[in-house]
N, C-alpha and C. Protein backbone atom coordinates (compact mmCIF):
# COMPACT_ATOMS: atom_id res chain seq x y z
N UNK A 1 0.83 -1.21 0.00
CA UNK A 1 0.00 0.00 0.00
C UNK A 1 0.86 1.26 0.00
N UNK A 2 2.16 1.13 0.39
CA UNK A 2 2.85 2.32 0.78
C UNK A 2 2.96 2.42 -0.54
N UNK A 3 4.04 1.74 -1.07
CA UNK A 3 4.36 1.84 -2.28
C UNK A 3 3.68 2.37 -3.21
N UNK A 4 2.30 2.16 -3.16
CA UNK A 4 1.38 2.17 -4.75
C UNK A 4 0.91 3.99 -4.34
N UNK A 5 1.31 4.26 -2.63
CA UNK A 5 0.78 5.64 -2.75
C UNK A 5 2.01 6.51 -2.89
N UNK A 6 3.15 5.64 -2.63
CA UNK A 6 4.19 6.72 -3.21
C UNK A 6 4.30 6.37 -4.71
N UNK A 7 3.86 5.83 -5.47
CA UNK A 7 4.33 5.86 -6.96
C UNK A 7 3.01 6.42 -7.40
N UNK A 8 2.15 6.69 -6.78
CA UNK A 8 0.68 8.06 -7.09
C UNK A 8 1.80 9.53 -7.04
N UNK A 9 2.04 9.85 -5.51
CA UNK A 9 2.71 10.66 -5.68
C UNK A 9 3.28 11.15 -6.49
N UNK A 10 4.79 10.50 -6.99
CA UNK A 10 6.00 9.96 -8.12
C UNK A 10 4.93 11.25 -9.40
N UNK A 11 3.90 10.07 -9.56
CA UNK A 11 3.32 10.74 -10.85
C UNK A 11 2.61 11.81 -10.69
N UNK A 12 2.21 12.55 -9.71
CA UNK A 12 1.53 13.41 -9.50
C UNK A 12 2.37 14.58 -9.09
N UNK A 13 3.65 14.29 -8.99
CA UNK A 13 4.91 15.64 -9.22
C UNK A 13 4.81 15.61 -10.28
N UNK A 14 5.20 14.72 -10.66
CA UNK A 14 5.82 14.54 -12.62
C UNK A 14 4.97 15.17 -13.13
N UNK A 15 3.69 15.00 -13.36
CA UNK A 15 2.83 15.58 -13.71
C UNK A 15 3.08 17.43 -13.52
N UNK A 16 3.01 17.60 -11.85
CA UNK A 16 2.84 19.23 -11.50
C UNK A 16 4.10 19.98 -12.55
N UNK A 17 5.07 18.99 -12.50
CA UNK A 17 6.37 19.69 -12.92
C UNK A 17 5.98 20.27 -14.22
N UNK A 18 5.78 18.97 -15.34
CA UNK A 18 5.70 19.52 -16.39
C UNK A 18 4.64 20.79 -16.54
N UNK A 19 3.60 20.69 -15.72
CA UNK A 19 2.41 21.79 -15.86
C UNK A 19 2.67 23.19 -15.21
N UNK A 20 3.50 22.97 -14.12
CA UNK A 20 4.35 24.54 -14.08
C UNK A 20 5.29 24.97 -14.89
N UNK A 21 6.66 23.78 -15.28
CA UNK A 21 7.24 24.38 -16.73
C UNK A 21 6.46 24.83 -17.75
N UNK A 22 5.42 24.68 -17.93
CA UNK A 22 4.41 24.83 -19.39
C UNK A 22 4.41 26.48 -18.80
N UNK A 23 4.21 26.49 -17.49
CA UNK A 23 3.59 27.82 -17.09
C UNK A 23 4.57 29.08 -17.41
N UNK A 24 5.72 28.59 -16.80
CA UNK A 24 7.00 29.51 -16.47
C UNK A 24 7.54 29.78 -18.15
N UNK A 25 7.13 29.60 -19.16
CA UNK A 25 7.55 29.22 -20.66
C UNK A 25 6.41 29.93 -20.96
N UNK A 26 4.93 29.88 -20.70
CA UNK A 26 4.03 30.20 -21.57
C UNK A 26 3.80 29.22 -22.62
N UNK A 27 3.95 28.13 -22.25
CA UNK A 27 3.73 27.07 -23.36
C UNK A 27 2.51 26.45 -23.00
N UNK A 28 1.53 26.57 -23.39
CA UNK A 28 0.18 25.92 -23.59
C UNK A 28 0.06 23.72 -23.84
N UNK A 29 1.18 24.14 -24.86
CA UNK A 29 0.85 22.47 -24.99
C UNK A 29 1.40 21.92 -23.98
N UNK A 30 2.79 22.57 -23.37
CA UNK A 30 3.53 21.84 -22.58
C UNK A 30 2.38 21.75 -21.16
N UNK A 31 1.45 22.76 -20.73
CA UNK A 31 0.86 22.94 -19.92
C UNK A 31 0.06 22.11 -19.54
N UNK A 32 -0.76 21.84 -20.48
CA UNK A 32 -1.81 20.89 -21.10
C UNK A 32 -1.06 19.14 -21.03
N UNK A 33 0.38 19.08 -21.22
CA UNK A 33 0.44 17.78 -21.16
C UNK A 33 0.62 17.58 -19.75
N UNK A 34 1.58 18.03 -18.87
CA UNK A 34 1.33 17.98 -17.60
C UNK A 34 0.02 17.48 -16.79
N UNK A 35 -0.92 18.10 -17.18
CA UNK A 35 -2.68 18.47 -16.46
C UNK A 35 -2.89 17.05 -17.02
N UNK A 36 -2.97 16.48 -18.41
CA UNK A 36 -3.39 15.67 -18.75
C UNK A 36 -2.31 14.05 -17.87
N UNK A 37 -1.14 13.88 -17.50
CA UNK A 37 -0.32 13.05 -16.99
C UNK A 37 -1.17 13.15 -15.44
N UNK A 38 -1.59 14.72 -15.03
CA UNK A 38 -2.14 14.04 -13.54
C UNK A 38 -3.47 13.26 -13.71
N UNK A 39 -4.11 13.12 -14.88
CA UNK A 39 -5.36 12.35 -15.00
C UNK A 39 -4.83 11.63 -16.05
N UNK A 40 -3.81 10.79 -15.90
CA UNK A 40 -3.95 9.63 -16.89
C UNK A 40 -4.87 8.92 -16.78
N UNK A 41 -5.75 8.45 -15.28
CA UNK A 41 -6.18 7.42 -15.13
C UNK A 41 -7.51 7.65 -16.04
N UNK A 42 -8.02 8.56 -16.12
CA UNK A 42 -9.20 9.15 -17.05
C UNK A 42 -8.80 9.00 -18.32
N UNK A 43 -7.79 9.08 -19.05
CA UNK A 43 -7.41 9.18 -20.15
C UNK A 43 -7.53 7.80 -20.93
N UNK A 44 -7.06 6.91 -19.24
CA UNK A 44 -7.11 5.45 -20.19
C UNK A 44 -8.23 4.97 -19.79
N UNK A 45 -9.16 5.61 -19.01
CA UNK A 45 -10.86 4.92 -19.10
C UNK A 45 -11.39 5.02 -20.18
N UNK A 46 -11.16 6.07 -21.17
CA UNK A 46 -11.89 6.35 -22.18
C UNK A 46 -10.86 5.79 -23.41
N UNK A 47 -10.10 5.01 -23.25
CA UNK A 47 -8.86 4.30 -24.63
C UNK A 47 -10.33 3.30 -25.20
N UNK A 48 -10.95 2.78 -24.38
CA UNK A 48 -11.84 1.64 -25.27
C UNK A 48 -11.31 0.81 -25.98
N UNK A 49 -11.49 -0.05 -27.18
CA UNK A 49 -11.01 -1.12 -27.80
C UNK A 49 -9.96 -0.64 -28.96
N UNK A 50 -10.28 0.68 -29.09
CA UNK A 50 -9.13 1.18 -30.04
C UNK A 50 -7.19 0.61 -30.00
N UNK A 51 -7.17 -0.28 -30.48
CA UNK A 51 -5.55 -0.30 -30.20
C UNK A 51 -4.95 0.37 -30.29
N UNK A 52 -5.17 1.42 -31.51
CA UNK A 52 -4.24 2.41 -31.45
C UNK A 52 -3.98 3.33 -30.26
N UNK A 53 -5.26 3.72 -29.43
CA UNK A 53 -5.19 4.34 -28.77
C UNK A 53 -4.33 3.88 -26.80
N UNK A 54 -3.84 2.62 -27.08
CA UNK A 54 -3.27 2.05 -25.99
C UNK A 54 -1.88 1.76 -26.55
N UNK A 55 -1.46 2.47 -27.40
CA UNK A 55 0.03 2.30 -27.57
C UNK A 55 1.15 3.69 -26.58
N UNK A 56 2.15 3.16 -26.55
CA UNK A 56 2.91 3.97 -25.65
C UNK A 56 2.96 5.08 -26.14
N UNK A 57 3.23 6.05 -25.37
CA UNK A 57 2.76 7.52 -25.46
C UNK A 57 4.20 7.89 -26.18
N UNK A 58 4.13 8.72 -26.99
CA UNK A 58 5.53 9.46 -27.51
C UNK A 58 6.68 10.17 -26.89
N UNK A 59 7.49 10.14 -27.26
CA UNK A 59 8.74 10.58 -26.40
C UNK A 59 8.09 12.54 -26.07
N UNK A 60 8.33 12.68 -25.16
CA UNK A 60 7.43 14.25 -24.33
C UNK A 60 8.46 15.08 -24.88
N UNK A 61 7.85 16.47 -25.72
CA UNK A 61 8.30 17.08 -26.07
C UNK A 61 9.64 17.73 -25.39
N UNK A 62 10.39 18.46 -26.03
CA UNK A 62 12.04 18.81 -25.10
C UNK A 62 11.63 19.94 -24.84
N UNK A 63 11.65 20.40 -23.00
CA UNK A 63 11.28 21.32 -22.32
C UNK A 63 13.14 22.26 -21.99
N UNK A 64 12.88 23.45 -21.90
CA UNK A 64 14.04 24.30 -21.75
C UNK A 64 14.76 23.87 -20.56
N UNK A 65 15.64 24.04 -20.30
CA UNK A 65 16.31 23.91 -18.91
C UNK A 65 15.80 24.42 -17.87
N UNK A 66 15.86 25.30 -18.19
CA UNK A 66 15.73 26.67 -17.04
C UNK A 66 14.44 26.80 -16.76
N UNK A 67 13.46 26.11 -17.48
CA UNK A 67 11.96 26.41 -17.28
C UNK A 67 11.80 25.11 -16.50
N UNK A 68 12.52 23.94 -16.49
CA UNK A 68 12.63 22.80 -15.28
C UNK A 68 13.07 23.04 -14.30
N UNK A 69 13.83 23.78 -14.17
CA UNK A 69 14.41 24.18 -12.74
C UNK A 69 13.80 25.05 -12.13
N UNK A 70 13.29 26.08 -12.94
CA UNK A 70 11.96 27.47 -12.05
C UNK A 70 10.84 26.24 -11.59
N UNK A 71 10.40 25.11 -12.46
CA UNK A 71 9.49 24.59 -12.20
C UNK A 71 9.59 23.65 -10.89
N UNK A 72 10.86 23.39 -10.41
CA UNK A 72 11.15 22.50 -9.36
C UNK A 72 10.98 23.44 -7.98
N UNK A 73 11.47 24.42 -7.93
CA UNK A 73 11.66 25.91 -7.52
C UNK A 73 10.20 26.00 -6.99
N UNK A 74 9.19 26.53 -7.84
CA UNK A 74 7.58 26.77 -7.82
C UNK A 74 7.52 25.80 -6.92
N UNK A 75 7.61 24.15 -7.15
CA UNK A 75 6.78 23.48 -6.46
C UNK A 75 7.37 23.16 -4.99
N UNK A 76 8.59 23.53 -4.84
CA UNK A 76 9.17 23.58 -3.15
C UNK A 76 8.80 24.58 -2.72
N UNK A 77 8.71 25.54 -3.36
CA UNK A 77 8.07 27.04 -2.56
C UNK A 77 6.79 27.10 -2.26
N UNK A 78 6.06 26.20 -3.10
CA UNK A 78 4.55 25.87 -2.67
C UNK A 78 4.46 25.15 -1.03
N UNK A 79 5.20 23.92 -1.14
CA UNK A 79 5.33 22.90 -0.36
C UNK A 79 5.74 23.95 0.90
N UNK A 80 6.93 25.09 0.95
CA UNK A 80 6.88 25.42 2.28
C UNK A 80 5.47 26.45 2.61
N UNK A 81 5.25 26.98 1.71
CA UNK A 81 3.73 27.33 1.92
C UNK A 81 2.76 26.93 2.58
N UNK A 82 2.44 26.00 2.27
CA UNK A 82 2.01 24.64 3.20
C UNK A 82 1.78 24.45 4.32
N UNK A 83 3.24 24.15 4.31
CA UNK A 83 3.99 23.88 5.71
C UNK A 83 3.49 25.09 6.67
N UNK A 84 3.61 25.85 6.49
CA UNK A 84 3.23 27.09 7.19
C UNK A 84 2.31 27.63 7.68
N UNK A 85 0.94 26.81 7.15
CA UNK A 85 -0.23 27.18 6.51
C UNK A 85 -0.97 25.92 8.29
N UNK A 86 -0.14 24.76 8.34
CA UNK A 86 -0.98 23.73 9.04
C UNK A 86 -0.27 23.71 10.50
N UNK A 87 -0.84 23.20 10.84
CA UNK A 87 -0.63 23.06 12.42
C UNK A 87 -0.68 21.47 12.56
N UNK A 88 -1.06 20.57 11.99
CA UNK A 88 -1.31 18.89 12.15
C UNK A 88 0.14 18.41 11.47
N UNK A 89 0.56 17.85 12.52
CA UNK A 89 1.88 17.32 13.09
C UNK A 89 2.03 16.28 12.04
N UNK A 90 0.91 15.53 11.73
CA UNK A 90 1.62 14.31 10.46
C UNK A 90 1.38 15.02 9.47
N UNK A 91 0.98 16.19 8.82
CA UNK A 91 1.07 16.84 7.88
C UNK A 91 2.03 17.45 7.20
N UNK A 92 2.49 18.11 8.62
CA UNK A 92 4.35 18.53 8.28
C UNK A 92 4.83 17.59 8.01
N UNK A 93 4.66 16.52 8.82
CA UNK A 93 5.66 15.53 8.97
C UNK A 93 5.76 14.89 7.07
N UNK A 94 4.80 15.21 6.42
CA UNK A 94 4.54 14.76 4.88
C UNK A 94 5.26 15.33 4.32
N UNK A 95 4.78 16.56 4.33
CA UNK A 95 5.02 18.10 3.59
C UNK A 95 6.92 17.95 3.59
N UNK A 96 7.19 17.66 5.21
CA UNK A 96 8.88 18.22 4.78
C UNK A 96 9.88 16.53 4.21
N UNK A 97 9.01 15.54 4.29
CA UNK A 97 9.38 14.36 3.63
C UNK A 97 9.40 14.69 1.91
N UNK A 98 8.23 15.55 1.32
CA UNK A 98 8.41 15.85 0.43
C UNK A 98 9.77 16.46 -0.23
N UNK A 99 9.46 17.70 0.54
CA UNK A 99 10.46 18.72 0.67
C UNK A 99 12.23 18.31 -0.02
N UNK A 100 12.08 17.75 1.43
CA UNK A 100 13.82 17.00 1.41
C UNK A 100 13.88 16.05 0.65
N UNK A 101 13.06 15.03 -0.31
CA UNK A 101 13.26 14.47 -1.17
C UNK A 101 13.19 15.38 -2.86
N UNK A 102 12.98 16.49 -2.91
CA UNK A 102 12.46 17.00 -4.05
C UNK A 102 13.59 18.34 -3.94
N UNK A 103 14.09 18.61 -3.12
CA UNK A 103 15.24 18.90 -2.71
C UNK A 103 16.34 18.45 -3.13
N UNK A 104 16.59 17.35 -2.29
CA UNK A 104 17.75 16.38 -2.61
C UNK A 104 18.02 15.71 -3.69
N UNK A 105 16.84 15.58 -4.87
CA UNK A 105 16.69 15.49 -6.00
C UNK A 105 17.35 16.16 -7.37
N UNK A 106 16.82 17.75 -6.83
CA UNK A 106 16.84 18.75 -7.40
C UNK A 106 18.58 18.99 -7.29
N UNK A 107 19.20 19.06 -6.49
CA UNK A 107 20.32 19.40 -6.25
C UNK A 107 21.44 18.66 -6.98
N UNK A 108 21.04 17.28 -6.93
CA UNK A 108 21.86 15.83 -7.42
C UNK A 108 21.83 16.50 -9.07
N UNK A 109 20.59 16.66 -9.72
CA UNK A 109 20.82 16.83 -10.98
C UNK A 109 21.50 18.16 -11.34
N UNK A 110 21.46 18.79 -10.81
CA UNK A 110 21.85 20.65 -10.57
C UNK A 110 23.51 20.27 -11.06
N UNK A 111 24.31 19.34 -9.59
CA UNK A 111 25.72 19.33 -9.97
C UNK A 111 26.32 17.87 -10.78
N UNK A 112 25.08 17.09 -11.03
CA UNK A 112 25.80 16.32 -12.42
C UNK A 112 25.83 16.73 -13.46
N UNK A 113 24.88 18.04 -13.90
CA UNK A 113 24.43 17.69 -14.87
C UNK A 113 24.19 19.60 -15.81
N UNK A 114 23.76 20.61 -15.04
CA UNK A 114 23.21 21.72 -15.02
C UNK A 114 24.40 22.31 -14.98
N UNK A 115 25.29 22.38 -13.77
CA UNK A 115 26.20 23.03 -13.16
C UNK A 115 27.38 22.92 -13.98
N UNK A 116 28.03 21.64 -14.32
CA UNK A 116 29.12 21.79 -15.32
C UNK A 116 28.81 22.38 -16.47
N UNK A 117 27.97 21.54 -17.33
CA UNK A 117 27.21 22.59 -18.68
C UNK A 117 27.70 24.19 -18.22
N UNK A 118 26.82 24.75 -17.47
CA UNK A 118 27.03 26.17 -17.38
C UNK A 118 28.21 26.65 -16.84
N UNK A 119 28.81 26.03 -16.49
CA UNK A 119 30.39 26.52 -16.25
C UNK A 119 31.30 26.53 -17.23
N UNK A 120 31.14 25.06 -17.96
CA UNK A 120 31.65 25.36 -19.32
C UNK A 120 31.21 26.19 -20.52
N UNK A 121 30.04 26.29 -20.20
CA UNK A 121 29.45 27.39 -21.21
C UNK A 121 29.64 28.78 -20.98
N UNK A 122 29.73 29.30 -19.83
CA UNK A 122 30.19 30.46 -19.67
C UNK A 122 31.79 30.44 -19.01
N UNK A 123 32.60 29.89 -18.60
CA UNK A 123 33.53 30.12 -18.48
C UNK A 123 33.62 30.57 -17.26
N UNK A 124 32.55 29.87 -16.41
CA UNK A 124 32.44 30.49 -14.90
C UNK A 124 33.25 30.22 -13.87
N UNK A 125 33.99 30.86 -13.24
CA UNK A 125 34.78 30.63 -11.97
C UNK A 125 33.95 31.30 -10.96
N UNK A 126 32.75 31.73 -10.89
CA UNK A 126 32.61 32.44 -9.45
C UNK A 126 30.73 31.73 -9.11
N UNK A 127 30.21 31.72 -10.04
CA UNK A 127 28.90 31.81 -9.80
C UNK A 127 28.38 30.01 -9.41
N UNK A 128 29.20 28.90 -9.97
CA UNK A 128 28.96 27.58 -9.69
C UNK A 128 29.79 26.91 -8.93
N UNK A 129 30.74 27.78 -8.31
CA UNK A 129 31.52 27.04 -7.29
C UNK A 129 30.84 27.55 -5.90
N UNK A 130 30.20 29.06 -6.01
CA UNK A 130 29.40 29.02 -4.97
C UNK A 130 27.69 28.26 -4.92
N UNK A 131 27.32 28.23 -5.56
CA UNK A 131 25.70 27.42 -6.03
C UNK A 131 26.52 25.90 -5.38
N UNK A 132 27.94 25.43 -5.46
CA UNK A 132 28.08 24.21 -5.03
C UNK A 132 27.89 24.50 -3.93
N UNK A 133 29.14 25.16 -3.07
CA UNK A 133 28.87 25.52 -1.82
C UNK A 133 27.65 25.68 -1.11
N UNK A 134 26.80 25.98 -1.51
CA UNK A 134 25.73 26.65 -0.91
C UNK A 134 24.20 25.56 -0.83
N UNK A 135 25.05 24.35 -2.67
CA UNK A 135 24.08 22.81 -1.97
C UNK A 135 24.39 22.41 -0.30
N UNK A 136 26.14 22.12 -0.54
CA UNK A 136 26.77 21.67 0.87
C UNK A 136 25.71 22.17 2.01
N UNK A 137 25.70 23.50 2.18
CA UNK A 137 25.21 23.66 3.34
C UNK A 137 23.87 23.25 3.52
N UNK A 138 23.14 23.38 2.07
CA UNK A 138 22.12 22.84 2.16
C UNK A 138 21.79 21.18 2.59
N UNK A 139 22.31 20.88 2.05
CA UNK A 139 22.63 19.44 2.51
C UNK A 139 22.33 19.37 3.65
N UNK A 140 23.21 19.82 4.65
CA UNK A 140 22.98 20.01 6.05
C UNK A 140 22.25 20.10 6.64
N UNK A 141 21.25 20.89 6.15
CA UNK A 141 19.82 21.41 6.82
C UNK A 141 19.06 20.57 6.49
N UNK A 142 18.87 19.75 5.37
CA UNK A 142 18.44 19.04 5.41
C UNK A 142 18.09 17.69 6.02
N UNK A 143 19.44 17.46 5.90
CA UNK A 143 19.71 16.30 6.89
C UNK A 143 19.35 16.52 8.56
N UNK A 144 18.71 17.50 9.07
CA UNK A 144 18.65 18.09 10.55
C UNK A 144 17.15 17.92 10.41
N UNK A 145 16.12 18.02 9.38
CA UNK A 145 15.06 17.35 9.42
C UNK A 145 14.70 16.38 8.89
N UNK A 146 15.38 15.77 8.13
CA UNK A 146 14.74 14.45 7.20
C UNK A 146 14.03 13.61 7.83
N UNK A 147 13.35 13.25 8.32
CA UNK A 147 12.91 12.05 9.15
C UNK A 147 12.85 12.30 10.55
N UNK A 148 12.52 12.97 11.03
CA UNK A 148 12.24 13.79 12.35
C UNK A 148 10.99 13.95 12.78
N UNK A 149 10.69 13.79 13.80
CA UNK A 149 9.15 13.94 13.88
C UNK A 149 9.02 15.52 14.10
N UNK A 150 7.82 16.26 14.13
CA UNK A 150 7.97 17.76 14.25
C UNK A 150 8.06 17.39 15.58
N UNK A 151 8.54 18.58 16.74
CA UNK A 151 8.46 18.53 17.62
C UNK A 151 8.43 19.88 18.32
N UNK A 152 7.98 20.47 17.71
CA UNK A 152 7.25 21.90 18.04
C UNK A 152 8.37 23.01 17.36
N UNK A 153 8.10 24.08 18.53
CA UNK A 153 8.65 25.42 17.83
C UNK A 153 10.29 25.07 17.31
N UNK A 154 10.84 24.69 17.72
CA UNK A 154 12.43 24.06 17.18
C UNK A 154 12.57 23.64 15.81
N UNK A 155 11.86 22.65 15.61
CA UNK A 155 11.45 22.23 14.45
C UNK A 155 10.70 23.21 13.40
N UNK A 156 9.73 24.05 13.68
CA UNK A 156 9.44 24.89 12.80
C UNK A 156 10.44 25.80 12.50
N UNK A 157 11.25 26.01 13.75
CA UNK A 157 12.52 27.22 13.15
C UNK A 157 13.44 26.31 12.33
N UNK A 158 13.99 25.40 12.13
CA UNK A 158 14.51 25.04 11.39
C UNK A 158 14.39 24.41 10.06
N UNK A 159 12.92 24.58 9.73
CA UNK A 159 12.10 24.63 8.40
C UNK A 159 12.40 26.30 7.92
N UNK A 160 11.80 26.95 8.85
CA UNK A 160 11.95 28.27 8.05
C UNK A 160 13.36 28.78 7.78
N UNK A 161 14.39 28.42 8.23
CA UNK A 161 15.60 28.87 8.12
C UNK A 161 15.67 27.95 6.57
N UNK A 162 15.47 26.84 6.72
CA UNK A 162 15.82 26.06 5.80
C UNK A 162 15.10 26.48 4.59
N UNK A 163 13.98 26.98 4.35
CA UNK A 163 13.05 27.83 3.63
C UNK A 163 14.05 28.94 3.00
N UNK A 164 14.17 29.97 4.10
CA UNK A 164 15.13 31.26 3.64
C UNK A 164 16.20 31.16 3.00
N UNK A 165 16.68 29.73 3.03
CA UNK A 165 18.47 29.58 2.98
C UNK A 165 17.97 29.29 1.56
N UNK A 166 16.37 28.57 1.04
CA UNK A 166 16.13 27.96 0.22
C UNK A 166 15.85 28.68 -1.29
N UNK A 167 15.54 30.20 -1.16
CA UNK A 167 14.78 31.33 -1.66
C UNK A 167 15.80 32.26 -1.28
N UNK A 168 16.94 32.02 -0.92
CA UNK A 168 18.08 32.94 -1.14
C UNK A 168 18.86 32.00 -2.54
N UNK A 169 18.87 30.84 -2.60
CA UNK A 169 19.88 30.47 -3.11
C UNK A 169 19.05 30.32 -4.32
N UNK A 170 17.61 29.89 -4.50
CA UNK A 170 17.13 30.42 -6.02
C UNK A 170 17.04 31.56 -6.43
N UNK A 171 16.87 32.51 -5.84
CA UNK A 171 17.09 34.03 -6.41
C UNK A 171 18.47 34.15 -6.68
N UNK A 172 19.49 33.65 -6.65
CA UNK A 172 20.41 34.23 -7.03
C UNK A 172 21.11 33.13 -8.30
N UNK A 173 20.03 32.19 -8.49
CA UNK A 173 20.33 30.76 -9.47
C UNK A 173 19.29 31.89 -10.87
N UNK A 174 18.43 32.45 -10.18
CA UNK A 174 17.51 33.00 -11.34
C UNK A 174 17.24 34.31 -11.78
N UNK A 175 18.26 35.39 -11.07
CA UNK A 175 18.33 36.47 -10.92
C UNK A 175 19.57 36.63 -11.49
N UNK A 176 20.61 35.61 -11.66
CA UNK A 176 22.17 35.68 -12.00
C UNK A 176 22.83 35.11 -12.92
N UNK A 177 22.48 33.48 -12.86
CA UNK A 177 22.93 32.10 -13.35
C UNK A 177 21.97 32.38 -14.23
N UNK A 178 20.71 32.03 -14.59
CA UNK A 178 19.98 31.67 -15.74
C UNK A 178 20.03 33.02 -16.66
N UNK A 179 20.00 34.26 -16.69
CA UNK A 179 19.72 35.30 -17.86
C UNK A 179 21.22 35.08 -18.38
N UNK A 180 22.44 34.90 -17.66
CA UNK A 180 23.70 34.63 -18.47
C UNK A 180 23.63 33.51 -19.39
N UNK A 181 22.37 32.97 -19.35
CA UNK A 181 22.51 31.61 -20.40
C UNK A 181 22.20 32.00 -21.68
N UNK A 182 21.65 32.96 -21.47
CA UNK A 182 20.82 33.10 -22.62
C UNK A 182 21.67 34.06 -23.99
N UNK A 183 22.68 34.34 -23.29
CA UNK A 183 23.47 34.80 -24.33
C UNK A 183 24.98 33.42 -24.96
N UNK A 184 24.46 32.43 -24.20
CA UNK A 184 25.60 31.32 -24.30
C UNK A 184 25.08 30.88 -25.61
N UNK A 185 25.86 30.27 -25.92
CA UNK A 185 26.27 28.86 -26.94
C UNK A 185 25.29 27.51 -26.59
N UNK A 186 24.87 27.28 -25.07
CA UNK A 186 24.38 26.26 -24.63
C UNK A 186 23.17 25.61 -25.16
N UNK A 187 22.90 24.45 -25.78
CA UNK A 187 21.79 23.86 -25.96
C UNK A 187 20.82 23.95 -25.05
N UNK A 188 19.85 24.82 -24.34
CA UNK A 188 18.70 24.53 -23.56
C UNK A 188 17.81 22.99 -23.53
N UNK A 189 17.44 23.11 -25.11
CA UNK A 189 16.43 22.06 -24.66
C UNK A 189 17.51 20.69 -24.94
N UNK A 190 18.30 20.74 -25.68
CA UNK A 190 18.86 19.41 -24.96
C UNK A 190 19.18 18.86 -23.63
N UNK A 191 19.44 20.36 -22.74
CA UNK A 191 20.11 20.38 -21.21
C UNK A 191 18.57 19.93 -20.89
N UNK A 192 18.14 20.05 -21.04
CA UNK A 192 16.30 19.83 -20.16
C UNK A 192 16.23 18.91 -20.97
N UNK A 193 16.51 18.04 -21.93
CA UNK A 193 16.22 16.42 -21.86
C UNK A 193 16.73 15.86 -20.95
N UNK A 194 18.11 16.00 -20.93
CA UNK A 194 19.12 15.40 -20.24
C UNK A 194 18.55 15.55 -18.49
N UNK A 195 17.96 16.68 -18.50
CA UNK A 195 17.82 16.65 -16.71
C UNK A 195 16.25 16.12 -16.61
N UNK A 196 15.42 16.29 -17.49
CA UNK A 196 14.09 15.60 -17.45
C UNK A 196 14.31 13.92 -17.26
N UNK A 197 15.16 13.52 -18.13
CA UNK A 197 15.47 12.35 -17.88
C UNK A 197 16.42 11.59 -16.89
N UNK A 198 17.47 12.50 -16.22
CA UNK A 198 17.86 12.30 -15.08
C UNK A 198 17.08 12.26 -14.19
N UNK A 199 15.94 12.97 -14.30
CA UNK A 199 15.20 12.77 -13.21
C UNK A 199 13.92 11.97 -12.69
N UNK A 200 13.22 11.89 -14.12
CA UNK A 200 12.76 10.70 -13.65
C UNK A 200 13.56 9.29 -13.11
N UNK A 201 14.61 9.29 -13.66
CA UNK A 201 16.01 7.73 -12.67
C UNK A 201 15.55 8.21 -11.11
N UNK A 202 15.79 9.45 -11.09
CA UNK A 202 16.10 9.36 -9.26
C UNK A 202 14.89 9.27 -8.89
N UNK A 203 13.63 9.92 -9.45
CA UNK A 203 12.51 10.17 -8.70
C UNK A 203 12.13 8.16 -8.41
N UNK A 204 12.38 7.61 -9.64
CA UNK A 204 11.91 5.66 -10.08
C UNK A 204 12.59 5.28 -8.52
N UNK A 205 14.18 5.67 -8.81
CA UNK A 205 15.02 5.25 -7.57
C UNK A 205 14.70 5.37 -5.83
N UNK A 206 13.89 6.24 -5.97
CA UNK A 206 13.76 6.86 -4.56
C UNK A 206 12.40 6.00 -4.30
N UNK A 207 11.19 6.09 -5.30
CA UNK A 207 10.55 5.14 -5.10
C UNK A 207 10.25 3.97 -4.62
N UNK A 208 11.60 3.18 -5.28
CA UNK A 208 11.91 2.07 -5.19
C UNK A 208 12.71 1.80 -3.68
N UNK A 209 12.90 2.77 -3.47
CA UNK A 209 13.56 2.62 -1.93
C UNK A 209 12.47 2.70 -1.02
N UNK A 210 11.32 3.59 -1.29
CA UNK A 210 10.08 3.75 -0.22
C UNK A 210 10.05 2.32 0.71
């Protein structure tokens, strides 16, 4: 049972992701496919006997980089929203399980994959050696709630710190790092295959660990 409600979950990010990248782009179709992935299950009530219509779905259009990463961004900033919002103790206790997995996610693909690209593409010595630094510490904070039960005001201060530390370090990934791309050489939407598809591995992986 756990399992089948964390691989609901699984798909019901996947889903949000692509439908906030659609957003952060202004892309309609991309928007639309998202919305439509959180109701697959509707999609395939109505397949009927058509074969054609039960064949595997096509490879998902190539989304920008940078419009995957605002979109990962959106949906942790929602999540501490949330958090903020409830007072029921196994709720947090969800909310920051999310969190630190979608987090810790986000970060993994950032420095395999995001972070060199843009260093080599711009020739950066200052702006991705601190974005590393500044996972590190993140790291940290994370690890100080992962699996913790809330346990009152302590625990909420160290969400919100972890929040601030969280919305300092994207404003300065999207205020700094991303408009310098845009004068690069860099393939976007290949970089956003490459991390779309890195990421579904970890999101399958993490699953599979539930």
């Amino acid at each position: 049972m756990i399992k089948e409600q964390v691989k609901g979950r699984v798909e019901e990010t996947k889903g949000k992701v692509k439908e906030v990248a659609g957003k952060v782009v202004g892309n309609k179709a991309m928007e639309q496919e998202g919305a439509s992935q959180k109701n697959a299950g509707k999609t395939q009530a109505v397949a009927g006997d058509d074969k054609k219509s039960v064949k595997s779905p096509s490879t998902p259009k190539a989304q920008h980089a940078t419009a995957l990463l605002r979109a990962d961004h959106k949906i942790v900033s929602d999540l501490f929203d949330e958090y903020e919002k409830t007072n029921v103790k196994s709720k947090k206790k969800s909310l920051v399980s999310q969190i630190c997995a979608d987090l810790t996610i986000h970060a993994q693909i950032e420095e395999e994959i995001f972070y060199p690209a843009v260093k080599a593409a711009l020739k950066d010595k200052e702006l991705v050696p601190e974005a590393i630094v500044e996972h590190a510490t993140l790291k940290d904070l994370i690890a100080e709630v992962e699996g913790v039960e809330p346990d009152g005001e302590t625990f909420d201060a160290k969400i919100k710190v972890l929040s601030e530390y969280v919305k300092h370090h994207v404003k300065e990934e999207q205020n700094e790092m991303f408009p310098r791309l845009k004068d690069s050489n860099l393939d976007m939407m290949e970089l956003g295959a490459q991390i779309a598809s890195r990421k579904e591995e970890l999101v399958a992986e993490r699953a599979r660990r539930a």
